[in-house]
C-alpha atoms as a PDB file:
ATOM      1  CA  UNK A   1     128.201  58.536-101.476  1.00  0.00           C
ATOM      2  CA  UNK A   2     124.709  60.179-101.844  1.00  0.00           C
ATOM      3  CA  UNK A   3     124.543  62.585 -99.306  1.00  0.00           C
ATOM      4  CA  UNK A   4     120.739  63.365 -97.439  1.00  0.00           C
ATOM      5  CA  UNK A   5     119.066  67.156 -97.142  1.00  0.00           C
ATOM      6  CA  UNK A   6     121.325  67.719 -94.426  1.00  0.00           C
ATOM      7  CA  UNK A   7     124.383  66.930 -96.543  1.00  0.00           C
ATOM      8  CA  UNK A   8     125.479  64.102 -94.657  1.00  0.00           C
ATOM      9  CA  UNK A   9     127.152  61.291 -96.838  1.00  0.00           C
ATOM     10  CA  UNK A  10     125.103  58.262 -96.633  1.00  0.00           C
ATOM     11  CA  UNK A  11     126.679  54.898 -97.407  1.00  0.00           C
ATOM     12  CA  UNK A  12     125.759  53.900-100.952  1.00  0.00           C
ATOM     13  CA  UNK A  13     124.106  50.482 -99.905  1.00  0.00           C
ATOM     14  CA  UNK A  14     121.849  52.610 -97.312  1.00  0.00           C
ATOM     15  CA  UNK A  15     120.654  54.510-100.662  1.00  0.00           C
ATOM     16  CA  UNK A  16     120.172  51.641-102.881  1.00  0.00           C
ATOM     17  CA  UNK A  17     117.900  50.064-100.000  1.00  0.00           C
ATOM     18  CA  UNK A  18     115.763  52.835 -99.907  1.00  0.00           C
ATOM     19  CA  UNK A  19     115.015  52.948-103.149  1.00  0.00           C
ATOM     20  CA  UNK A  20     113.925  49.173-103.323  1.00  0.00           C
ATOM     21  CA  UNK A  21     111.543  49.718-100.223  1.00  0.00           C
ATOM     22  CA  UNK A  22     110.040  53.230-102.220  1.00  0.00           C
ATOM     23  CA  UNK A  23     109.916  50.627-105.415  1.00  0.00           C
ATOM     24  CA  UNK A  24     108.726  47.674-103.467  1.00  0.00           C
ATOM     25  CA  UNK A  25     106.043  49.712-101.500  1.00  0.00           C
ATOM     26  CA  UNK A  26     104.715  51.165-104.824  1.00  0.00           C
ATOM     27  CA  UNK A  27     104.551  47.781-106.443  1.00  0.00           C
ATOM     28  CA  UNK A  28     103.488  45.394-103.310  1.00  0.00           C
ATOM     29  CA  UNK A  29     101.307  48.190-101.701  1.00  0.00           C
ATOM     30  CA  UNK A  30     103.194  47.177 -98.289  1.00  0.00           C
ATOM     31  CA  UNK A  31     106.269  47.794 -97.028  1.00  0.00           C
ATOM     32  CA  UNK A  32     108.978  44.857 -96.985  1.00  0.00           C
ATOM     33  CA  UNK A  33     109.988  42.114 -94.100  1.00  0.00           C
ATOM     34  CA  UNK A  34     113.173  42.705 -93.085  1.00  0.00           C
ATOM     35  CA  UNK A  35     114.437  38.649 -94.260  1.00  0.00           C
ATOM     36  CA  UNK A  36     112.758  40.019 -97.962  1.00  0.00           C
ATOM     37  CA  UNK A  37     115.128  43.084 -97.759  1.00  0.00           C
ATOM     38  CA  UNK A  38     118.092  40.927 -97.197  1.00  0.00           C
ATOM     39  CA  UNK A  39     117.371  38.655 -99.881  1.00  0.00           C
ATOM     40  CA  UNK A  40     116.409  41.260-102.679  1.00  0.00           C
ATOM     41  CA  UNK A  41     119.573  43.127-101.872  1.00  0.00           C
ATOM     42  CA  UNK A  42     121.468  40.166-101.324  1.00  0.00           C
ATOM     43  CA  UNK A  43     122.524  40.279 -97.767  1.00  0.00           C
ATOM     44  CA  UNK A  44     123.988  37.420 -96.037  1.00  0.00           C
ATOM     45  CA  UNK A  45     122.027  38.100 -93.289  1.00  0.00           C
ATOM     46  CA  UNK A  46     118.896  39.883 -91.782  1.00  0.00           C
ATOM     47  CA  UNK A  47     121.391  42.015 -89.651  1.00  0.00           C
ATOM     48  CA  UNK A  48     122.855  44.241 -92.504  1.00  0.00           C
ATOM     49  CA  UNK A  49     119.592  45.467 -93.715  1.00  0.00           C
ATOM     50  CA  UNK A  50     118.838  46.104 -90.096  1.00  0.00           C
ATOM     51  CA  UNK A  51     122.493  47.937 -89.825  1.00  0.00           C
ATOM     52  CA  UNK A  52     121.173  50.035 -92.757  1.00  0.00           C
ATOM     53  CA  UNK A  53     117.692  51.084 -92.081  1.00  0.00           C
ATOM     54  CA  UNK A  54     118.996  52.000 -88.563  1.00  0.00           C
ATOM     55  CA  UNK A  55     121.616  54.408 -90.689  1.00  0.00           C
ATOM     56  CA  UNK A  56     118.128  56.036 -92.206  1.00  0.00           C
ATOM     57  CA  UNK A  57     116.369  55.907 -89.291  1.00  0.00           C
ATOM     58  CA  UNK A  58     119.121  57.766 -87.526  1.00  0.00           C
ATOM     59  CA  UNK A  59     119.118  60.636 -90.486  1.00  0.00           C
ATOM     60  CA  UNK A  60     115.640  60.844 -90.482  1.00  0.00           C
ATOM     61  CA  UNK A  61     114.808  59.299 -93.799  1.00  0.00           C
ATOM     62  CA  UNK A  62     112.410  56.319 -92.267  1.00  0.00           C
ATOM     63  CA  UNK A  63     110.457  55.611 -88.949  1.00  0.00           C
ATOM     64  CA  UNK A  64     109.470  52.035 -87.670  1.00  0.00           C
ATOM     65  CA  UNK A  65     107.070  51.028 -84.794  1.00  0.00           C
ATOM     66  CA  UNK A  66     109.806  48.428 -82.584  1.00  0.00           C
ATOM     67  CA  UNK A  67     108.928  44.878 -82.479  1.00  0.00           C
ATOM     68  CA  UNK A  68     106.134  45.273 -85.560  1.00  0.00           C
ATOM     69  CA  UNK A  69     106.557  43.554 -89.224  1.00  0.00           C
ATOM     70  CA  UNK A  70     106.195  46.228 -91.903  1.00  0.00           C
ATOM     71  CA  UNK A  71     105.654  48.902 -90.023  1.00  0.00           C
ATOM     72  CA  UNK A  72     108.346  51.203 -91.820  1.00  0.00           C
ATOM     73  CA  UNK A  73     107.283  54.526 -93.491  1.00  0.00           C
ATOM     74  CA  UNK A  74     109.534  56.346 -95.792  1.00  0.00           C
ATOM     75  CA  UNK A  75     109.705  60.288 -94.836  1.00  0.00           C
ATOM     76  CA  UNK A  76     109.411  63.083 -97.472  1.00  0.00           C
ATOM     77  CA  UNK A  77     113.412  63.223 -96.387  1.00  0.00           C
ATOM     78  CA  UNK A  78     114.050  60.120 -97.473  1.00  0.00           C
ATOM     79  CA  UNK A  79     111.832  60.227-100.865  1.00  0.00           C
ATOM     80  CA  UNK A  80     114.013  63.672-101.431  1.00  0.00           C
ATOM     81  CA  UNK A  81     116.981  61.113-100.897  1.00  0.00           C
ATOM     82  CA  UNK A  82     116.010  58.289-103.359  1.00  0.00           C
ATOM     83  CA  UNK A  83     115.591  60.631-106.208  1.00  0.00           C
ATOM     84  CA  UNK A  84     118.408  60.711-108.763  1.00  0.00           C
ATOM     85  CA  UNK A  85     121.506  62.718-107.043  1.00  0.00           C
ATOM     86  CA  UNK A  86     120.458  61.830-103.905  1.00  0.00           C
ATOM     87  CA  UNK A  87     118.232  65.053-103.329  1.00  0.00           C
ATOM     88  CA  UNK A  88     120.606  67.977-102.988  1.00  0.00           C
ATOM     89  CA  UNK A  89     123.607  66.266-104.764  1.00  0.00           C
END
């Protein structure tokens, strides 16, 4: 498990969505839908990509307006994160 800047061990499918919304903002210029998160990471369901960006929101790593389609933001936290190592290891 990557762990964040407070060393707290994220689960490894919280970290590998993160780093398809910092790849998907950069490429799309907008943030995801949470129904194209599921079915780029291959969820079954919008719920588990839901489950998991309410992991990172919890940590700190992303913020999201309630009720409002693409309205997440990636923190400097959760940028430090993504990187390779998962920031401080």
């Amino acid at each position: 498990m990557d762990k964040d800047t407070a060393g707290v061990a994220l689960p490894p499918r919280a970290v590998k969505l993160l780093r398809w919304i910092i790849a998907y903002h950069r490429r799309a210029g907008y943030m995801p839908t949470i129904r194209e998160m599921a079915v780029a990471q291959r969820m079954r369901s919008t719920g588990s990509p839901r489950y998991y960006l309410g992991i990172l929101e919890r940590h700190g790593h992303v913020v999201r307006a309630a009720g409002l389609p693409r309205t997440l933001c990636v923190t400097e936290a959760g940028h430090a994160v993504a990187q390779p190592g998962g920031g401080n290891g």
